[in-house]
PDB file of N, CA and C in Angstrom:
ATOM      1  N   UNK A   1       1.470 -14.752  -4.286  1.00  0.00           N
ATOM      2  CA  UNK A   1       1.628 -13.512  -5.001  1.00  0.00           C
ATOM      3  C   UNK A   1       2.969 -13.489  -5.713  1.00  0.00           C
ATOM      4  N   UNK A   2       2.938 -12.780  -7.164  1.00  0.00           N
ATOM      5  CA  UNK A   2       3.920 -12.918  -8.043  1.00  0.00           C
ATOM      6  C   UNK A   2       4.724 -11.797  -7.005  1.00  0.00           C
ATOM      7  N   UNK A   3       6.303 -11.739  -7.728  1.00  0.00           N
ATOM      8  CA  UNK A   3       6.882 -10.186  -7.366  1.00  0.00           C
ATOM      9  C   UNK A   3       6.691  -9.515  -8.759  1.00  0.00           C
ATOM     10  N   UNK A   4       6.730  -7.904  -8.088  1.00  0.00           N
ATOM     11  CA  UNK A   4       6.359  -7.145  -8.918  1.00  0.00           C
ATOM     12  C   UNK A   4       7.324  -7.504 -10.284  1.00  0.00           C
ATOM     13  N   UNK A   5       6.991  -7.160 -11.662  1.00  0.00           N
ATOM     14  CA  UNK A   5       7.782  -7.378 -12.995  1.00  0.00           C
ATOM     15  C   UNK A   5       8.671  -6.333 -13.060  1.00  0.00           C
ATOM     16  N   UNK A   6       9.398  -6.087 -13.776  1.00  0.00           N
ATOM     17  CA  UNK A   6      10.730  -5.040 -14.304  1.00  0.00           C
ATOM     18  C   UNK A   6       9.950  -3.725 -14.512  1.00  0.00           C
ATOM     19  N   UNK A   7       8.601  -4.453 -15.666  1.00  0.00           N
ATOM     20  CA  UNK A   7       7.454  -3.077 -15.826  1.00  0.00           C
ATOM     21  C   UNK A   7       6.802  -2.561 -14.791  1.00  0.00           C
ATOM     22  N   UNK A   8       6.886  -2.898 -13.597  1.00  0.00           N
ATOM     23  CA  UNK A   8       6.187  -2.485 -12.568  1.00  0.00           C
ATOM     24  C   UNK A   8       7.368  -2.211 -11.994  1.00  0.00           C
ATOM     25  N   UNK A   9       8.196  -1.136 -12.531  1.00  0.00           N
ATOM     26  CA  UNK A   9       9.257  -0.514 -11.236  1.00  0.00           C
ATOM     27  C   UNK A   9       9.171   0.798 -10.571  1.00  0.00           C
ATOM     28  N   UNK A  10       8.120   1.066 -10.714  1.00  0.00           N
ATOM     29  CA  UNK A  10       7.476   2.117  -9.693  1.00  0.00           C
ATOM     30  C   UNK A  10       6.240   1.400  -8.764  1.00  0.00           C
ATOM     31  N   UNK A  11       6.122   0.604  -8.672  1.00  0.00           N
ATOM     32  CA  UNK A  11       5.271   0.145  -8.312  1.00  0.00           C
ATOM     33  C   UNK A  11       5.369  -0.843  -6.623  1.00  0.00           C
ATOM     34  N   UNK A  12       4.452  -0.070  -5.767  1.00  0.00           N
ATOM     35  CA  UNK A  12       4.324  -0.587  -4.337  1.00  0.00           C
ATOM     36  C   UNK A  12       3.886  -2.036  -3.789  1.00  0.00           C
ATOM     37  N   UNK A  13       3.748  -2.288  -4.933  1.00  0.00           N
ATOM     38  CA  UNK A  13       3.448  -3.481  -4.487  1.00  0.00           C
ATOM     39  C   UNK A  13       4.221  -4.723  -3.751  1.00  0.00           C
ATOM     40  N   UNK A  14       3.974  -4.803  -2.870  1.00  0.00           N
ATOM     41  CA  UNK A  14       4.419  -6.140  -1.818  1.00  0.00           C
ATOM     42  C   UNK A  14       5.292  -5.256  -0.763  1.00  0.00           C
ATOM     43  N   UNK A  15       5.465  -4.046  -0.992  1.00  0.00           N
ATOM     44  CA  UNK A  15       6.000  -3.129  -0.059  1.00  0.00           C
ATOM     45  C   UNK A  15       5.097  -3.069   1.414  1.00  0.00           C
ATOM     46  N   UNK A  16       6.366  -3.246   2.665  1.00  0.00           N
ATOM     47  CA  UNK A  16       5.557  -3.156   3.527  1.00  0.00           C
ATOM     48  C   UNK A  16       5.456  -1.662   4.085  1.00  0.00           C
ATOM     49  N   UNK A  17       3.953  -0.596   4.293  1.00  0.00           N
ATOM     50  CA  UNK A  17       3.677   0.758   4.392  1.00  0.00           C
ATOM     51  C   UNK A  17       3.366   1.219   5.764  1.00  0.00           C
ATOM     52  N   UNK A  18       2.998   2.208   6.343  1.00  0.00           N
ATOM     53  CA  UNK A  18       2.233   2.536   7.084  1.00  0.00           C
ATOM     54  C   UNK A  18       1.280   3.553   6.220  1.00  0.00           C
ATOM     55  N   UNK A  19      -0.404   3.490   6.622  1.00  0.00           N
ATOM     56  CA  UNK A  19      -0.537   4.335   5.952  1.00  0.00           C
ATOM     57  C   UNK A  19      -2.011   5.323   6.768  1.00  0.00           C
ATOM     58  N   UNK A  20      -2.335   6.351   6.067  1.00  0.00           N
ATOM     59  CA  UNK A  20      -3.017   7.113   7.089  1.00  0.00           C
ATOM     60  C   UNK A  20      -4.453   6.980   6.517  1.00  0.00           C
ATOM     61  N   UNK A  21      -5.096   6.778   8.362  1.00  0.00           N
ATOM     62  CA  UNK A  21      -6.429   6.299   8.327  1.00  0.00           C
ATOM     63  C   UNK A  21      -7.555   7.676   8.441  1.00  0.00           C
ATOM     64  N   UNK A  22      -6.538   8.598   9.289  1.00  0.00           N
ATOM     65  CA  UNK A  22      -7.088   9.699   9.851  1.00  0.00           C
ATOM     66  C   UNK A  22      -6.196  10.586  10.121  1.00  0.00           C
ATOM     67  N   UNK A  23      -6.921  12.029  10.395  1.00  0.00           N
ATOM     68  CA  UNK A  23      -5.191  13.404  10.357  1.00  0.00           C
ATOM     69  C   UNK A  23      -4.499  12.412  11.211  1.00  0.00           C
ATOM     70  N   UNK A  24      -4.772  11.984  12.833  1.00  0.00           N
ATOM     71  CA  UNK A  24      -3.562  11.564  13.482  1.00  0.00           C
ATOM     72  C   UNK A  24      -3.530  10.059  13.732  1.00  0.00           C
ATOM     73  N   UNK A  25      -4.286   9.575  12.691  1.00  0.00           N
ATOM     74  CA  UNK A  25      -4.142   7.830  12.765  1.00  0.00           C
ATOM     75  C   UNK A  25      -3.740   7.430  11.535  1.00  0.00           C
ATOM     76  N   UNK A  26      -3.053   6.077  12.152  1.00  0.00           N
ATOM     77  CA  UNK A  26      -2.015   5.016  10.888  1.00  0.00           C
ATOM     78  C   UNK A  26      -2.190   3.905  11.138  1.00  0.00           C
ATOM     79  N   UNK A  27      -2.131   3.218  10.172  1.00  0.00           N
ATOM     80  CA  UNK A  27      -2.136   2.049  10.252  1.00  0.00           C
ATOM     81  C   UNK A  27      -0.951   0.915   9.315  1.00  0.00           C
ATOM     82  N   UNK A  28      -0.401   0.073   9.566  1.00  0.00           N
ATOM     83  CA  UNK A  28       0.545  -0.513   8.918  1.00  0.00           C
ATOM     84  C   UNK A  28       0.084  -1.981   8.684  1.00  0.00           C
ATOM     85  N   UNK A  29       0.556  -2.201   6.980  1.00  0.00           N
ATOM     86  CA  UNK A  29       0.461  -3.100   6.131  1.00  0.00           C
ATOM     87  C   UNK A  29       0.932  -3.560   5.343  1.00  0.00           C
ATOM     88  N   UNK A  30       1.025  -4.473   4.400  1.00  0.00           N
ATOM     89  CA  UNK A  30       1.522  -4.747   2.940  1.00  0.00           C
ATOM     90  C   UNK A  30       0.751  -4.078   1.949  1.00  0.00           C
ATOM     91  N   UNK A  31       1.499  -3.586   0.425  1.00  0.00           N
ATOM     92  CA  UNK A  31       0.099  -3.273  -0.284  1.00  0.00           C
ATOM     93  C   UNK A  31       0.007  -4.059  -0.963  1.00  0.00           C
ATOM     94  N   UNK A  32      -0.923  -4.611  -1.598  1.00  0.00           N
ATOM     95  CA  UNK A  32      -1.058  -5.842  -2.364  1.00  0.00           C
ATOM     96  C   UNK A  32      -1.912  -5.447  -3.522  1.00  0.00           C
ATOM     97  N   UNK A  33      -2.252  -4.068  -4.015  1.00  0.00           N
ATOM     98  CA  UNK A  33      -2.294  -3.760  -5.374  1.00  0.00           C
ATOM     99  C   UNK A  33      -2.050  -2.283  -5.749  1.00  0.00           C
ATOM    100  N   UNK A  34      -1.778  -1.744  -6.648  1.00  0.00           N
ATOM    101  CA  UNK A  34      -1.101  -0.969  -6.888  1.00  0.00           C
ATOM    102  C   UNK A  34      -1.385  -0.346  -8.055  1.00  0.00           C
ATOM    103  N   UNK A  35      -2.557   0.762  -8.455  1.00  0.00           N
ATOM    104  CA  UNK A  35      -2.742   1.276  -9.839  1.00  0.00           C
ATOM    105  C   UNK A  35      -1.893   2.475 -10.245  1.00  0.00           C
ATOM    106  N   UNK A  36      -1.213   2.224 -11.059  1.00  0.00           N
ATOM    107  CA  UNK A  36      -0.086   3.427 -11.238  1.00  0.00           C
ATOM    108  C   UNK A  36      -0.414   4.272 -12.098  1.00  0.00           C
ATOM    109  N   UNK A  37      -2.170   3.624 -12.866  1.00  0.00           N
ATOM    110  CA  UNK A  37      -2.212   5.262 -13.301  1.00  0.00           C
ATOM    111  C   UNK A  37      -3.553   5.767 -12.935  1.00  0.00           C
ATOM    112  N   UNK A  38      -4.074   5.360 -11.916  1.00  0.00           N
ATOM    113  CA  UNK A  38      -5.437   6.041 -10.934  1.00  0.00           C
ATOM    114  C   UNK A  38      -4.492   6.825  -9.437  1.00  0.00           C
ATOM    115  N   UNK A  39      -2.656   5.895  -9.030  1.00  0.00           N
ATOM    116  CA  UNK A  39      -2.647   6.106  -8.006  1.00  0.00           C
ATOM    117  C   UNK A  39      -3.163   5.839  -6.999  1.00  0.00           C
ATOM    118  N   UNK A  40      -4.116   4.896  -7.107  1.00  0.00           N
ATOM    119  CA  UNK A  40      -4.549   3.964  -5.915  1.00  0.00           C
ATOM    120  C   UNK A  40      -3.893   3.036  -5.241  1.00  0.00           C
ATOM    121  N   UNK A  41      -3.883   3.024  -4.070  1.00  0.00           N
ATOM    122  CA  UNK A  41      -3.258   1.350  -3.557  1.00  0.00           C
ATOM    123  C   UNK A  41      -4.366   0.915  -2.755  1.00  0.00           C
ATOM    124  N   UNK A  42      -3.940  -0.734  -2.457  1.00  0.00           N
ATOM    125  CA  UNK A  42      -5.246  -1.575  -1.207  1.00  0.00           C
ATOM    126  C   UNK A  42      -3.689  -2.149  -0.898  1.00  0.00           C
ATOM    127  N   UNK A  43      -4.113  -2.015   0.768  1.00  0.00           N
ATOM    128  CA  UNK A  43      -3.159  -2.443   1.637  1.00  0.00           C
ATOM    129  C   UNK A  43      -3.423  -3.242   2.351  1.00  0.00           C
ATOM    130  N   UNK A  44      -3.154  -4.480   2.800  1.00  0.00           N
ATOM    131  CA  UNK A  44      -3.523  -5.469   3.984  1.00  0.00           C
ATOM    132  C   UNK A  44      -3.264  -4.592   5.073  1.00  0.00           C
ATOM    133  N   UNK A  45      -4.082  -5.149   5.761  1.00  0.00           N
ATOM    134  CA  UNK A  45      -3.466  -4.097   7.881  1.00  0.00           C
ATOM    135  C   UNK A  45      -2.674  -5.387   8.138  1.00  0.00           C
ATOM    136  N   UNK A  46      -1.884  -5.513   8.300  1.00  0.00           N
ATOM    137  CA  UNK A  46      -1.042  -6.544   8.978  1.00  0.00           C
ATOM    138  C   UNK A  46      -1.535  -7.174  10.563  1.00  0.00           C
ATOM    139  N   UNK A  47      -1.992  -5.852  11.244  1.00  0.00           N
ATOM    140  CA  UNK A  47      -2.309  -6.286  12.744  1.00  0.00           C
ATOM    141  C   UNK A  47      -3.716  -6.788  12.928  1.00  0.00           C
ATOM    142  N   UNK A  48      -4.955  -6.413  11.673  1.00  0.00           N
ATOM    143  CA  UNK A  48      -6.252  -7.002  12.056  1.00  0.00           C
ATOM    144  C   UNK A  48      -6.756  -7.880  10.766  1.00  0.00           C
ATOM    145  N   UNK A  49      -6.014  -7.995   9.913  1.00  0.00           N
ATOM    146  CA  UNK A  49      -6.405  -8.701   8.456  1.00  0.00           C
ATOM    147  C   UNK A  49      -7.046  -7.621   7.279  1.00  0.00           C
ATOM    148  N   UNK A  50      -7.451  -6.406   8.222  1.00  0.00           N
ATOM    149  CA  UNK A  50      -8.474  -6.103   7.112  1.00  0.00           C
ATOM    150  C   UNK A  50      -8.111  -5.370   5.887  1.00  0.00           C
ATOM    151  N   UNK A  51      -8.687  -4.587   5.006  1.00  0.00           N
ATOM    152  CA  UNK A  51      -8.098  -3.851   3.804  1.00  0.00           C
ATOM    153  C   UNK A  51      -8.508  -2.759   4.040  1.00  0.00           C
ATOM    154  N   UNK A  52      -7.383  -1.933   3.495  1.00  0.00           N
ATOM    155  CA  UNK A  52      -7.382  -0.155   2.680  1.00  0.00           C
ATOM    156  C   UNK A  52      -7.346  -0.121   1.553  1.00  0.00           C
ATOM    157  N   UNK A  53      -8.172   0.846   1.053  1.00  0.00           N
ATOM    158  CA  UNK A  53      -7.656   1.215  -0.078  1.00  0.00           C
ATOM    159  C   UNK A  53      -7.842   2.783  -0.146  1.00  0.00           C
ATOM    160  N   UNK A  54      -7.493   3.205  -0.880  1.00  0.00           N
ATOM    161  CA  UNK A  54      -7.079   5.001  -0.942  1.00  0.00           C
ATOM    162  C   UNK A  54      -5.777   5.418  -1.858  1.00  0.00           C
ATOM    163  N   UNK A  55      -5.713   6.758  -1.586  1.00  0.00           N
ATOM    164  CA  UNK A  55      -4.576   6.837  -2.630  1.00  0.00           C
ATOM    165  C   UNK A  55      -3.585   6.549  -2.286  1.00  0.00           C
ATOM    166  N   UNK A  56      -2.325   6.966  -3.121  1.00  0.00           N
ATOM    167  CA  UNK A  56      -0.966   6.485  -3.114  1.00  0.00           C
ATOM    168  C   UNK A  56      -0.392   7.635  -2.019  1.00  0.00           C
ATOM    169  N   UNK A  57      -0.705   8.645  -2.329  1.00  0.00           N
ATOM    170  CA  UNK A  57      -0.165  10.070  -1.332  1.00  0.00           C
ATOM    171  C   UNK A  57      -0.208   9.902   0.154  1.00  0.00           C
ATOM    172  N   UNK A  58      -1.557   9.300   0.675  1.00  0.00           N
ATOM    173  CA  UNK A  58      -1.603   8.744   2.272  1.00  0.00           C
ATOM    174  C   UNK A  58      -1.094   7.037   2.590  1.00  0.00           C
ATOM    175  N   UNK A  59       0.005   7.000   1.725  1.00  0.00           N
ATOM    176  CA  UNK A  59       0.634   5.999   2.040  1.00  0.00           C
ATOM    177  C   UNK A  59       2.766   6.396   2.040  1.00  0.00           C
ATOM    178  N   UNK A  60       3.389   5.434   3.279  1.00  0.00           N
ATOM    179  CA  UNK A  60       4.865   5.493   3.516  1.00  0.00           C
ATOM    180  C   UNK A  60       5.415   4.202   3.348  1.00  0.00           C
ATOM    181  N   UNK A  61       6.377   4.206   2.831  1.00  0.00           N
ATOM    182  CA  UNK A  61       7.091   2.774   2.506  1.00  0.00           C
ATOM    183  C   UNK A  61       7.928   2.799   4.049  1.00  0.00           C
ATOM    184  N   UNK A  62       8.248   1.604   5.056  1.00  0.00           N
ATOM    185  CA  UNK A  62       8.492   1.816   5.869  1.00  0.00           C
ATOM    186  C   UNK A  62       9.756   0.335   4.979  1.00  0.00           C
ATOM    187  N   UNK A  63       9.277  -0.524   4.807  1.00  0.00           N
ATOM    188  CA  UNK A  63      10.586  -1.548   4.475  1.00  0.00           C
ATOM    189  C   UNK A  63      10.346  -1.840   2.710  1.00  0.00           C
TER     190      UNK A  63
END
């Protein structure tokens, strides 16, 4: 994976998140795409391989 470009400086990508699965569940990942003008992200889960995707709002930049 590239790093994000200069034009992508709002952009989450390769950021590692936690993000919400449910009112009181989370889950933490990388996001590995990032639409900045739908506001979508897809996040790897770091702990089971699998993917999210959802919006940008139920997601936290943790690093």
């Amino acid at each position: 994976m590239a790093p994000p470009s200069s034009n992508d400086a709002h952009s989450m990508r390769l950021r590692r998140v936690q993000y919400q699965t449910g009112p009181t569940d989370w889950g933490e990942g990388v996001v590995t795409q990032h639409d900045l003008d739908t506001g979508m992200v897809i996040v790897l889960d770091t702990e089971d391989g699998s993917f999210w995707r959802g919006p940008q709002d139920c997601v936290e930049i943790v690093a």
